[in-house]
C-alpha atoms as a PDB file:
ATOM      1  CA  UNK A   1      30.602  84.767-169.382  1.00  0.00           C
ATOM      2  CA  UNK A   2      33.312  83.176-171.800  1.00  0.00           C
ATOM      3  CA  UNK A   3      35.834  80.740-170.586  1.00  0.00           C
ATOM      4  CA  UNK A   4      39.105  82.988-171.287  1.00  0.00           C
ATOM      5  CA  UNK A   5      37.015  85.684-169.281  1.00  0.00           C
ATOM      6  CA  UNK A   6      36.763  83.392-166.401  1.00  0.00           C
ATOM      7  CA  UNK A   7      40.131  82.134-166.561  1.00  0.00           C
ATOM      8  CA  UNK A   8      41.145  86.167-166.327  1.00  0.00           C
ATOM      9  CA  UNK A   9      39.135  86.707-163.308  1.00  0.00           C
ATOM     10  CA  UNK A  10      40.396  84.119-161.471  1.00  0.00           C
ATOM     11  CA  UNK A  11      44.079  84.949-162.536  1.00  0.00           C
ATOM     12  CA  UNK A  12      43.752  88.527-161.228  1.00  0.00           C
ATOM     13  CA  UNK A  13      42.406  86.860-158.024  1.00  0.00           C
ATOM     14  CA  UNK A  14      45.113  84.599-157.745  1.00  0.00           C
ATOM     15  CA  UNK A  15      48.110  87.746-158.388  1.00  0.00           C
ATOM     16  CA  UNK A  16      45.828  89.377-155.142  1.00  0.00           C
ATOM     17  CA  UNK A  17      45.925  86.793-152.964  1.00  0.00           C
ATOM     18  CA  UNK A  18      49.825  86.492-153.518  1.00  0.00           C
ATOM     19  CA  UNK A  19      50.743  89.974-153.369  1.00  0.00           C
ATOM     20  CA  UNK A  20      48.211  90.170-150.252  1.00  0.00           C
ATOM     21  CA  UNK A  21      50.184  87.258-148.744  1.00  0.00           C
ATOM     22  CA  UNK A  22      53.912  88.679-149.359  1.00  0.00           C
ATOM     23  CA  UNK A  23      53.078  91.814-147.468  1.00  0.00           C
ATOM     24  CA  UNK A  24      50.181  91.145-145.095  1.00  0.00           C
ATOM     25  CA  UNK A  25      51.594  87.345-144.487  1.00  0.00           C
ATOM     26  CA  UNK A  26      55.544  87.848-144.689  1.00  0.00           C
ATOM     27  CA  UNK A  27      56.268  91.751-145.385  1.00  0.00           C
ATOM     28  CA  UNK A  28      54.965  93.125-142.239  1.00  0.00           C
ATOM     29  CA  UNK A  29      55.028  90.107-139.187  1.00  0.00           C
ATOM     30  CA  UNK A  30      58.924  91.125-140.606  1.00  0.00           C
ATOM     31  CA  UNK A  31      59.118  94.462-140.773  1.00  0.00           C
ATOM     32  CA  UNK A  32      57.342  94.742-137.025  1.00  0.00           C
ATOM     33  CA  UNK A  33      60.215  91.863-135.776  1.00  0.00           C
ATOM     34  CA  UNK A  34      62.587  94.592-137.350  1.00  0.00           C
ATOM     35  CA  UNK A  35      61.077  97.511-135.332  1.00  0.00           C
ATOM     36  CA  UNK A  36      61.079  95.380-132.241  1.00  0.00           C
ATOM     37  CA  UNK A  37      65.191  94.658-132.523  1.00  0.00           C
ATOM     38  CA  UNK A  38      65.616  98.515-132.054  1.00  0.00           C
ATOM     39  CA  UNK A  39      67.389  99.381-128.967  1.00  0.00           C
ATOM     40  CA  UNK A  40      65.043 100.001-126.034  1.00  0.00           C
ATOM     41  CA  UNK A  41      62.379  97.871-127.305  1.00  0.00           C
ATOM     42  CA  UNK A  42      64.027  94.751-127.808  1.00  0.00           C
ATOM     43  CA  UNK A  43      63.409  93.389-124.055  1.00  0.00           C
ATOM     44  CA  UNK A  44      59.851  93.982-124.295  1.00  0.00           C
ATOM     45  CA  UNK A  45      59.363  92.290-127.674  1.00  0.00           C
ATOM     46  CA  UNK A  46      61.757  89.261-126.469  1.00  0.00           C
ATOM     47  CA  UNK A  47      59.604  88.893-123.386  1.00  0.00           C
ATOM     48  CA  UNK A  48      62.216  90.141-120.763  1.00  0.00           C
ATOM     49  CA  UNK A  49      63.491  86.967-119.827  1.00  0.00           C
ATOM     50  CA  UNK A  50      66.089  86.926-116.921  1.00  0.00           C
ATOM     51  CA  UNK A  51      68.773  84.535-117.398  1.00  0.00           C
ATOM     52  CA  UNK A  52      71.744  83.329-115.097  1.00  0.00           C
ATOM     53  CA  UNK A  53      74.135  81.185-116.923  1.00  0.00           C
ATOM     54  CA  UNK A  54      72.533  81.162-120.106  1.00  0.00           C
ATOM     55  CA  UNK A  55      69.331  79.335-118.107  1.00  0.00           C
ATOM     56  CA  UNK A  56      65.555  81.483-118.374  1.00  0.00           C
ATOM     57  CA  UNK A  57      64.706  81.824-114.179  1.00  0.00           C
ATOM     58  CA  UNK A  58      61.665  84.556-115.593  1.00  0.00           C
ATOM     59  CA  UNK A  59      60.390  87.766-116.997  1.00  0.00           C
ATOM     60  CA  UNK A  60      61.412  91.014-115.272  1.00  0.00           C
ATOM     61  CA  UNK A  61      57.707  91.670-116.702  1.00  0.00           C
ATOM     62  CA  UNK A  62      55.768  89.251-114.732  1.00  0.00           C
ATOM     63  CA  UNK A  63      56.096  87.839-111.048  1.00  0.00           C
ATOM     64  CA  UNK A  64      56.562  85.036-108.699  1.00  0.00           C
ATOM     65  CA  UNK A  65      55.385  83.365-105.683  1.00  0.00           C
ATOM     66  CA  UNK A  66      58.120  82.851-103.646  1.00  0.00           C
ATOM     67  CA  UNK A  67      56.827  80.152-101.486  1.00  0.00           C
ATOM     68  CA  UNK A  68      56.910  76.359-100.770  1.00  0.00           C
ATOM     69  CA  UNK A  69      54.847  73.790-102.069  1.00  0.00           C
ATOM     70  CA  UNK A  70      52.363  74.323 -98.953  1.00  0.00           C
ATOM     71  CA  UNK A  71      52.249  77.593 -99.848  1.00  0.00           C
ATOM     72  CA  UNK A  72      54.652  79.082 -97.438  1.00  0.00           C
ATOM     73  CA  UNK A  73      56.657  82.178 -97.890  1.00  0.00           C
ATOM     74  CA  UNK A  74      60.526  81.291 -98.303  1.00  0.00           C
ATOM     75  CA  UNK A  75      62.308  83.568 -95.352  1.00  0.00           C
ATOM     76  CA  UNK A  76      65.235  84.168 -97.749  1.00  0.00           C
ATOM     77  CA  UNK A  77      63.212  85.669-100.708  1.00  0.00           C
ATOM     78  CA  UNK A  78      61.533  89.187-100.726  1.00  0.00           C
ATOM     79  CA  UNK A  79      57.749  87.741-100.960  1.00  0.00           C
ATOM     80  CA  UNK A  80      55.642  89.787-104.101  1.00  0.00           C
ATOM     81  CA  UNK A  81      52.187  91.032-103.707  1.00  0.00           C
ATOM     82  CA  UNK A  82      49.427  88.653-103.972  1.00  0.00           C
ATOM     83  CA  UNK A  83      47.764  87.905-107.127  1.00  0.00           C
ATOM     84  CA  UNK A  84      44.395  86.562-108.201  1.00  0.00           C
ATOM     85  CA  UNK A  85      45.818  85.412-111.850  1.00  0.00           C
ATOM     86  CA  UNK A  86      44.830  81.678-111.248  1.00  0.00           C
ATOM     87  CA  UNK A  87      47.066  79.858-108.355  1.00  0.00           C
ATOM     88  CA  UNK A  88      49.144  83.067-108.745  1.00  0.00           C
ATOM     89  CA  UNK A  89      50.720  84.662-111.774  1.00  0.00           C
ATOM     90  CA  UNK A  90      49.864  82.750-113.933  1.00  0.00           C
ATOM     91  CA  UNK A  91      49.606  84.525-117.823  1.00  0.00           C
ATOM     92  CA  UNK A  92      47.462  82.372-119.169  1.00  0.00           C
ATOM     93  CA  UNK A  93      44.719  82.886-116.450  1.00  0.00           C
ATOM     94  CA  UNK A  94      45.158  87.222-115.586  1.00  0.00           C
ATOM     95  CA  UNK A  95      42.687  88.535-114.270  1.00  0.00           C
ATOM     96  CA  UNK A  96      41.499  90.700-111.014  1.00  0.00           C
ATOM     97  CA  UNK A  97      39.863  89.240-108.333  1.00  0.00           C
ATOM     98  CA  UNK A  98      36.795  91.235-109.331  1.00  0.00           C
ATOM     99  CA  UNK A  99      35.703  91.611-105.749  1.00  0.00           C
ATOM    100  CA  UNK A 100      35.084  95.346-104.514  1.00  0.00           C
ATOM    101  CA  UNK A 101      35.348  97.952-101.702  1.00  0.00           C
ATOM    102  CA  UNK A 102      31.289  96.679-100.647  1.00  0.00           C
ATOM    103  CA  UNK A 103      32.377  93.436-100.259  1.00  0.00           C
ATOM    104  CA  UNK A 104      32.626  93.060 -96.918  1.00  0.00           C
ATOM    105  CA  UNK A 105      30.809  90.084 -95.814  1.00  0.00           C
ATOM    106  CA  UNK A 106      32.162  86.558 -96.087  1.00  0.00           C
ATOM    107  CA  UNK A 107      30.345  83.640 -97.531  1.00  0.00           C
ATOM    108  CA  UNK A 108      30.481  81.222 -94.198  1.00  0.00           C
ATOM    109  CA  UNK A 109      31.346  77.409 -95.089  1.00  0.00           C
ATOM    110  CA  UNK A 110      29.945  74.416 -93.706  1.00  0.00           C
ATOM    111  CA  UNK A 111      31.789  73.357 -90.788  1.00  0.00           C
ATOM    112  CA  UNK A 112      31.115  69.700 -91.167  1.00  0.00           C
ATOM    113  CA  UNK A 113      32.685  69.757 -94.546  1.00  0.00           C
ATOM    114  CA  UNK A 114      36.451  69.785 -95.291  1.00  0.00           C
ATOM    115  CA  UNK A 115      38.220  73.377 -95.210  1.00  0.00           C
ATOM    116  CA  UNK A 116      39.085  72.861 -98.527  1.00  0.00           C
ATOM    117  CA  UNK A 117      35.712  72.426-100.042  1.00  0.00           C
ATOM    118  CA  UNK A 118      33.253  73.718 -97.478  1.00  0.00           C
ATOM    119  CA  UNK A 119      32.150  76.354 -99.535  1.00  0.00           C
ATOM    120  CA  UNK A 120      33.647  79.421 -97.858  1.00  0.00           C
ATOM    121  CA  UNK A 121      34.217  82.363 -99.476  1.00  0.00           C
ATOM    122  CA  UNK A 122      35.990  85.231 -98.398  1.00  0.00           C
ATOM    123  CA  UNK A 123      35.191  88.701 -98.763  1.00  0.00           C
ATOM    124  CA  UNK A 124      37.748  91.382-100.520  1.00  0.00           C
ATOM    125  CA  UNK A 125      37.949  92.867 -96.215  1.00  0.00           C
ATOM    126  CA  UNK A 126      38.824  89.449 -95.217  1.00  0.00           C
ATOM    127  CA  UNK A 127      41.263  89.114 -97.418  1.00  0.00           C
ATOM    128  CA  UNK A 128      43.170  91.875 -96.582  1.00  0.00           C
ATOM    129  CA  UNK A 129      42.361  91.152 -93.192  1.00  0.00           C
ATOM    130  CA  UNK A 130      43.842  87.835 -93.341  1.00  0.00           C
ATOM    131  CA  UNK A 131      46.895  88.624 -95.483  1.00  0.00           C
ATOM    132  CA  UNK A 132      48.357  91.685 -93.625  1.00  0.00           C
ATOM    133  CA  UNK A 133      48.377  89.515 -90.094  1.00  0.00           C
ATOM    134  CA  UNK A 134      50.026  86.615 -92.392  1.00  0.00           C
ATOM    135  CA  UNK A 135      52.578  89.523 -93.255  1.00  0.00           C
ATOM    136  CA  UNK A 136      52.538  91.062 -89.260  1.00  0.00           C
ATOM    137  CA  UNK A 137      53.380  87.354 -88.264  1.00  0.00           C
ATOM    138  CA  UNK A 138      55.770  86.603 -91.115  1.00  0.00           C
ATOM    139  CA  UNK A 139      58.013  90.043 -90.458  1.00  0.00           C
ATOM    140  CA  UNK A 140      57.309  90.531 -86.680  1.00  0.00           C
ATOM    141  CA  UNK A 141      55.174  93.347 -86.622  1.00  0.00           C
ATOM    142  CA  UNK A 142      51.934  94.298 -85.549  1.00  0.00           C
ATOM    143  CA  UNK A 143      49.612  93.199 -88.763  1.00  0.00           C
ATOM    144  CA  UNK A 144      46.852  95.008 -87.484  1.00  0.00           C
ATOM    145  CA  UNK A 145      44.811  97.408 -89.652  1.00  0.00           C
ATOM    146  CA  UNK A 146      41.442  99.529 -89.589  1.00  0.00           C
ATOM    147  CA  UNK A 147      38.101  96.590 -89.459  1.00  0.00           C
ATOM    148  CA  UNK A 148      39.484  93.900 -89.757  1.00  0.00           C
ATOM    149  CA  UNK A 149      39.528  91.424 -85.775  1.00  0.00           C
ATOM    150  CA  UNK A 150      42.662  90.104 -84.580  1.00  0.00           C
ATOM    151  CA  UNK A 151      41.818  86.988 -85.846  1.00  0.00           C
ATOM    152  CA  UNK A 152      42.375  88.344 -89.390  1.00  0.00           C
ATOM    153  CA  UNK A 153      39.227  88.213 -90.619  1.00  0.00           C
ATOM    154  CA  UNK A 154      36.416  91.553 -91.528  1.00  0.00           C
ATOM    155  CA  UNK A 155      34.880  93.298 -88.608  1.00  0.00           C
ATOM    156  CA  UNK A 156      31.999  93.005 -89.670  1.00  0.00           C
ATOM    157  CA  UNK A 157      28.329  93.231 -87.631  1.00  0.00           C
ATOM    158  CA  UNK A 158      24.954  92.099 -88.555  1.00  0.00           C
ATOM    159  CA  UNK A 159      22.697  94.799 -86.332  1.00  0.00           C
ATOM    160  CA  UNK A 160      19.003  93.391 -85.971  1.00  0.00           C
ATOM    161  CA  UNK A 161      16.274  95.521 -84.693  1.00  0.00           C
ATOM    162  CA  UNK A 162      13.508  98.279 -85.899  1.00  0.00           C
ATOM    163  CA  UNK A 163      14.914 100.734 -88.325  1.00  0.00           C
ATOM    164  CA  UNK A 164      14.242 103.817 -88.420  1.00  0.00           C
ATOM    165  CA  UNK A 165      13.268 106.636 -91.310  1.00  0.00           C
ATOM    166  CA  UNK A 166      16.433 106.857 -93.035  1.00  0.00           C
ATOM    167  CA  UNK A 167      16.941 102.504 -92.748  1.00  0.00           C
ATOM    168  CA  UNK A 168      19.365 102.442 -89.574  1.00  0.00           C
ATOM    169  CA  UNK A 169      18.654 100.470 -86.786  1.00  0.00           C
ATOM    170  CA  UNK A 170      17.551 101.784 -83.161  1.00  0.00           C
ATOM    171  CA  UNK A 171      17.508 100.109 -80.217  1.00  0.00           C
ATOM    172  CA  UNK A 172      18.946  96.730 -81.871  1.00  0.00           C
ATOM    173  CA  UNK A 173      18.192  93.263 -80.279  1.00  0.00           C
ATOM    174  CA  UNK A 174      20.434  91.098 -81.881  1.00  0.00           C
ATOM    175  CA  UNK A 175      23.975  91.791 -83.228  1.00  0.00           C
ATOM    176  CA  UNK A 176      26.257  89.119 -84.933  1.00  0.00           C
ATOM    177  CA  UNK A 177      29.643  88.779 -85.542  1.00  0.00           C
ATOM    178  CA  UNK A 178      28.699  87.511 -88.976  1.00  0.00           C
ATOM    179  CA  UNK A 179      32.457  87.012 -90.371  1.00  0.00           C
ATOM    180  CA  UNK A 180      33.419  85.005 -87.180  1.00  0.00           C
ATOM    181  CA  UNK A 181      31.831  81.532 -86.883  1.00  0.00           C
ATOM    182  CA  UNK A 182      30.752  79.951 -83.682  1.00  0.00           C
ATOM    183  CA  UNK A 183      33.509  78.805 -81.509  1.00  0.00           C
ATOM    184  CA  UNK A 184      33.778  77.498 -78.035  1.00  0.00           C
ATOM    185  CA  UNK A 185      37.209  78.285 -77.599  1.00  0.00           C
ATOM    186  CA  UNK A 186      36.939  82.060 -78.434  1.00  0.00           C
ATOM    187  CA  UNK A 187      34.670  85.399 -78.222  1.00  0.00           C
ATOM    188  CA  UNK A 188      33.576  87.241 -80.511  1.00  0.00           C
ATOM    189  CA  UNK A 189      36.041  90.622 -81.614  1.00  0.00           C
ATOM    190  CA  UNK A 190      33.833  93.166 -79.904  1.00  0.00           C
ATOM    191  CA  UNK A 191      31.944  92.424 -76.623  1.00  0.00           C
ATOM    192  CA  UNK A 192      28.726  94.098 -76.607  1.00  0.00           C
ATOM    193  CA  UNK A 193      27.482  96.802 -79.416  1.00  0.00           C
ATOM    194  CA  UNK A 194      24.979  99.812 -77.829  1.00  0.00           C
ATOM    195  CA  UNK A 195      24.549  97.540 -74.847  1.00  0.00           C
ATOM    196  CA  UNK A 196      23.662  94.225 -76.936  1.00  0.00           C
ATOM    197  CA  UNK A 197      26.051  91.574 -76.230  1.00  0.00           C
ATOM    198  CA  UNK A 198      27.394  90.545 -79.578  1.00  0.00           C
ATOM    199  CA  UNK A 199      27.112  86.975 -80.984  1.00  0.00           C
ATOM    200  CA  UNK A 200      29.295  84.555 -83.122  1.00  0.00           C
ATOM    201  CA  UNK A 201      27.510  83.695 -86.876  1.00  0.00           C
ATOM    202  CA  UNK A 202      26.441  80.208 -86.846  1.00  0.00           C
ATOM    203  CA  UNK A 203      26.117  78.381 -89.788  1.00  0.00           C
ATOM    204  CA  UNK A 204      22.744  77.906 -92.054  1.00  0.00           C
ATOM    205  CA  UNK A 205      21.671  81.043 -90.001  1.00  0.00           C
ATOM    206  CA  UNK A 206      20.501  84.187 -91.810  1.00  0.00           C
ATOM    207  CA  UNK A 207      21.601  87.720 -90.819  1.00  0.00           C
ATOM    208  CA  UNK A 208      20.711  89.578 -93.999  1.00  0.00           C
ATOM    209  CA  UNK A 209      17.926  91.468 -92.479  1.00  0.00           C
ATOM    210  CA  UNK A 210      20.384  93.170 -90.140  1.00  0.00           C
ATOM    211  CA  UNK A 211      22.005  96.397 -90.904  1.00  0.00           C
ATOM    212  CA  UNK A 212      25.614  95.754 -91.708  1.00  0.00           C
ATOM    213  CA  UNK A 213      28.060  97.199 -89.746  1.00  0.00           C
ATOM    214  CA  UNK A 214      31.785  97.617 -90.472  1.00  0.00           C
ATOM    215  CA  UNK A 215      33.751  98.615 -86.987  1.00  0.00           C
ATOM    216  CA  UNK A 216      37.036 100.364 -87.646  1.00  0.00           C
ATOM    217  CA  UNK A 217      38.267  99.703 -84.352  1.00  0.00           C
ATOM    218  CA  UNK A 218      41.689 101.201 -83.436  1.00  0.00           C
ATOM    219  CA  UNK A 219      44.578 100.589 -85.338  1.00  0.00           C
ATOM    220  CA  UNK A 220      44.154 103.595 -87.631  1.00  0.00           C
ATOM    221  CA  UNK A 221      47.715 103.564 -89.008  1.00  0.00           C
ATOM    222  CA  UNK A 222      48.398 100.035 -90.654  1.00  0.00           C
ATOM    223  CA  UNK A 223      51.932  98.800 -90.575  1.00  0.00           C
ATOM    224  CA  UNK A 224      51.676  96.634 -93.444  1.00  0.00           C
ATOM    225  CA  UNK A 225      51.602  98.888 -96.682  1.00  0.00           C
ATOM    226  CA  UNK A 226      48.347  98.259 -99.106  1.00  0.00           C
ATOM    227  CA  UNK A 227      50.028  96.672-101.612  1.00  0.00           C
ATOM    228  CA  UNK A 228      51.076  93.918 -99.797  1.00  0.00           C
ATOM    229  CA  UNK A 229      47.544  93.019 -98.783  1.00  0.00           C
ATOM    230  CA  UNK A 230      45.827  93.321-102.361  1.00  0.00           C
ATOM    231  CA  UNK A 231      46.192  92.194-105.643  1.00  0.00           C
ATOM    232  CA  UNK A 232      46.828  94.303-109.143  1.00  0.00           C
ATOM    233  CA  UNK A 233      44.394  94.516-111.803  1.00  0.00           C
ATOM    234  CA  UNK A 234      46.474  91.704-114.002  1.00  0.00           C
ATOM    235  CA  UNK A 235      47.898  89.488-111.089  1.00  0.00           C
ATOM    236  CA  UNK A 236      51.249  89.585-112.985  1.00  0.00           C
ATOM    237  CA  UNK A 237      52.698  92.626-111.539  1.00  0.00           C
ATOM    238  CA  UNK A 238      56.541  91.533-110.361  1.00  0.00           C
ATOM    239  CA  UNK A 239      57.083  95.073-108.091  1.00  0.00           C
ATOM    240  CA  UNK A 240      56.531  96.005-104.561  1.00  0.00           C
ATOM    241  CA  UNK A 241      56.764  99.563-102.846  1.00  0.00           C
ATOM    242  CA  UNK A 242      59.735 100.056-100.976  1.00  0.00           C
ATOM    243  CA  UNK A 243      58.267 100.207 -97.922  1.00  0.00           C
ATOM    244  CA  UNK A 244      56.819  96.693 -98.580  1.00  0.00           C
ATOM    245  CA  UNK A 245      60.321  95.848 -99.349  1.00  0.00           C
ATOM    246  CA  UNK A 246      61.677  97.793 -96.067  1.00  0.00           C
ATOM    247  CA  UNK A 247      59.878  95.505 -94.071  1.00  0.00           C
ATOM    248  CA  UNK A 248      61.173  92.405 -95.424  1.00  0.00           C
ATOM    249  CA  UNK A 249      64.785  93.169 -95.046  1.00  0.00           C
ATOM    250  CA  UNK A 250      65.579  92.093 -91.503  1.00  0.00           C
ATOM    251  CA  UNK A 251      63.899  88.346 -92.396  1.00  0.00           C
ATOM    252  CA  UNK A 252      65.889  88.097 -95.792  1.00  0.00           C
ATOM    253  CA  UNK A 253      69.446  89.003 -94.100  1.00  0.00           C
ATOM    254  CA  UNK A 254      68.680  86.453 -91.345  1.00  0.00           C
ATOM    255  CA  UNK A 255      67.887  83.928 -93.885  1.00  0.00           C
ATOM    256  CA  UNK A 256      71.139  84.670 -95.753  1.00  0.00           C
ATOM    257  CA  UNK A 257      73.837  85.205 -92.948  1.00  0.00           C
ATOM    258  CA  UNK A 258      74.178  88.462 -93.881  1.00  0.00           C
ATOM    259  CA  UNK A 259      73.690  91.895 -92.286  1.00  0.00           C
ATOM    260  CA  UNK A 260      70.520  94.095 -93.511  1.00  0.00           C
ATOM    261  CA  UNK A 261      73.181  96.805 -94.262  1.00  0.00           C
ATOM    262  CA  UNK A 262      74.675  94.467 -96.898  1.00  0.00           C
ATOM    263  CA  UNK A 263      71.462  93.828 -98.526  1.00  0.00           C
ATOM    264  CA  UNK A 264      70.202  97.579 -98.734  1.00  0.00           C
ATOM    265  CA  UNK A 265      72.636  98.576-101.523  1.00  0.00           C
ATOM    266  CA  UNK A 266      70.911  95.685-103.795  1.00  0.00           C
ATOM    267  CA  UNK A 267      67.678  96.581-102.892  1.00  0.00           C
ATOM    268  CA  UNK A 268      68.146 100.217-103.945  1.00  0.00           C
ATOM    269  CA  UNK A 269      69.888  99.165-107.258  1.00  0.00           C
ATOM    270  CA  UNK A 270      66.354  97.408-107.996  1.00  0.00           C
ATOM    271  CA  UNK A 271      64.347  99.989-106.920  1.00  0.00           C
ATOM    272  CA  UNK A 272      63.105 102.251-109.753  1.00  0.00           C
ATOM    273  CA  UNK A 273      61.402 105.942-109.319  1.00  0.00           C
ATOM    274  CA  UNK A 274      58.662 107.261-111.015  1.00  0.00           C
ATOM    275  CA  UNK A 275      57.876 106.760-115.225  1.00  0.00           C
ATOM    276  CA  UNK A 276      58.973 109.728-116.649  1.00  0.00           C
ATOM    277  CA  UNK A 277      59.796 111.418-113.023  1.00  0.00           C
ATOM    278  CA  UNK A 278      55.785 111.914-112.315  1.00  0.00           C
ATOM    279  CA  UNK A 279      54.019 109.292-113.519  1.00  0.00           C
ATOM    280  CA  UNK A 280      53.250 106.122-110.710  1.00  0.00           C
ATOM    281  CA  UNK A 281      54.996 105.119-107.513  1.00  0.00           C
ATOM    282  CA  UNK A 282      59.079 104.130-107.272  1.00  0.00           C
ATOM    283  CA  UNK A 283      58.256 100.785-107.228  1.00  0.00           C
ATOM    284  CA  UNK A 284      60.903  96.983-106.389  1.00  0.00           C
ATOM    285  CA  UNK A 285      61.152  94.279-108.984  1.00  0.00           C
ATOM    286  CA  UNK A 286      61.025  91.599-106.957  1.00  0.00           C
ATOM    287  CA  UNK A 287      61.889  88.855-109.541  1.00  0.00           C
ATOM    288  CA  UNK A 288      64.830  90.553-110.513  1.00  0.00           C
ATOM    289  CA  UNK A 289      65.840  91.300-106.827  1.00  0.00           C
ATOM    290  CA  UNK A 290      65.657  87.606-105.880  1.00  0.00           C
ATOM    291  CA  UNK A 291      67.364  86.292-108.594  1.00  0.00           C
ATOM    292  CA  UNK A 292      70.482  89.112-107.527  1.00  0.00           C
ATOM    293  CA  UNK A 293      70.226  88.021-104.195  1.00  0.00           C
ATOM    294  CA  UNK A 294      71.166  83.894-105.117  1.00  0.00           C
ATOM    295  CA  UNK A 295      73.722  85.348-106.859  1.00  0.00           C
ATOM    296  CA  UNK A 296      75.568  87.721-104.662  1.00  0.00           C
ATOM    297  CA  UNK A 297      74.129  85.850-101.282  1.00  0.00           C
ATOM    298  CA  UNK A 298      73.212  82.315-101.691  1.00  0.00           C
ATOM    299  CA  UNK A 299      71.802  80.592 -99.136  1.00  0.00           C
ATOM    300  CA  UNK A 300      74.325  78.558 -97.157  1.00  0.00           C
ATOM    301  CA  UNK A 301      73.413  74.467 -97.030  1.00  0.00           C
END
């Protein structure tokens, strides 16, 4: 190969990798910045961002913990769902909790290790568990729901004894509370099971050759709606259902010196129906519904 043949090659190369750059590089990032200016789609491209005053308080897109640095709920705020997207909705970290409807057992920590690092783990039924009595306690209502104890955790047994043909066990001679550690100062959720009396878990102890039992126990019709008690699949979503939102009501007027009547019309001007008429639930922003409420009812000092 000649040197003027060379030269051509790398010419032709060199006309390529400009032209490539002008469209691929500047042509279309521009021409999609273009498409995203049109009417309707603008707020999505520019990331939804709320702002009072000309100051960003958030993205009608993702949600907020309400709460205090303890982790507290704030009584004048309508409180989100939970979420699982790092300390809580956090983009950078989104994600599920990854836990599923057989996860029903806890992980027990070691009680002579700090709460914070003792190594307990909850199951996806304690964590319901726990979170819809934080709600019941939070709004003033009963916060019971189908196996979980009163003490908010899974109600959960450990049945040990000879099984049977089919893998159940008859005529059981142990049974464990095995989501309820020992403790002197209380009983276990459920008194006896088929005549056994039933026993708190103790720590270091295995119960994994008992038959696991879930006990529904009675409270059949939950007062605390699911989605306050679980996470979605992102940990970003900023809506509630309005009957999560129903419930919170009473506690935000209180907070704000103001009647519940008075704060019904702004809920309901935040509540949207279903996509398209059919598609999903009607569903509360609860970003943009707290940042409305500072506005039209701040909190008095």
């Amino acid at each position: 190969m000649n040197f003027s043949s060379l030269v051509r090659q790398h010419w032709a190369a060199l006309r390529a990798l400009l032209v490539l750059t002008v469209i691929v590089g500047i042509g279309y990032p521009l021409f999609i910045w273009l498409v995203a200016q049109i009417p309707g789609l603008k707020d999505k491209a520019d990331g939804s961002i709320i702002e009072v005053n000309g100051k960003p308080l958030g993205s009608s897109l993702i949600g907020q913990l309400f709460t205090d640095d303890k982790g507290n709920a704030l009584p004048q705020y309508f409180q989100s769902r939970p979420s699982a997207a790092g300390a809580g909705y956090n983009p950078l970290a989104t994600s599920a909790s990854n836990l599923g409807p057989e996860s029903i057992v806890d992980t027990p920590g070691d009680p002579s290790l700090p709460a914070d690092g003792n190594g307990y783990k909850a199951s996806l039924l304690s964590l319901v568990c726990s979170r819809s009595k934080a709600v019941g306690d939070l709004e003033g209502i009963d916060g019971k729901r189908p196996f979980c104890t009163g003490g908010g955790v899974g109600a959960v047994l450990s049945v040990i004894g000879p099984r049977d043909a089919r893998g159940n066990v008859v005529n059981p001679t142990q049974v464990v509370s095995v989501n309820e550690p020992c403790d002197t100062t209380k009983q276990p959720f459920l008194d006896t099971y088929e005549g056994i009396r039933v026993q708190c878990a103790t720590f270091g102890e295995d119960y994994s050759a008992g038959q696991v039992v879930p006990i529904k126990g009675a409270a059949s019709d939950p007062a605390v709606p699911a989605d306050a008690v679980t996470a979605s699949a992102s940990g970003l979503d900023p809506n509630i259902s309005p009957a999560y939102a129903d419930l919170q009501i009473a506690r935000v007027a209180k907070a704000r010196g103001v009647s519940a009547d008075q704060i019904r019309p702004l809920l309901a001007d935040h509540t949207d129906g279903r996509t398209l008429g059919v598609l999903g639930e009607p569903r509360v922003n609860v970003v943009e519904l707290n940042i409305a409420l500072d506005e039209k009812f701040p909190v008095k000092s």
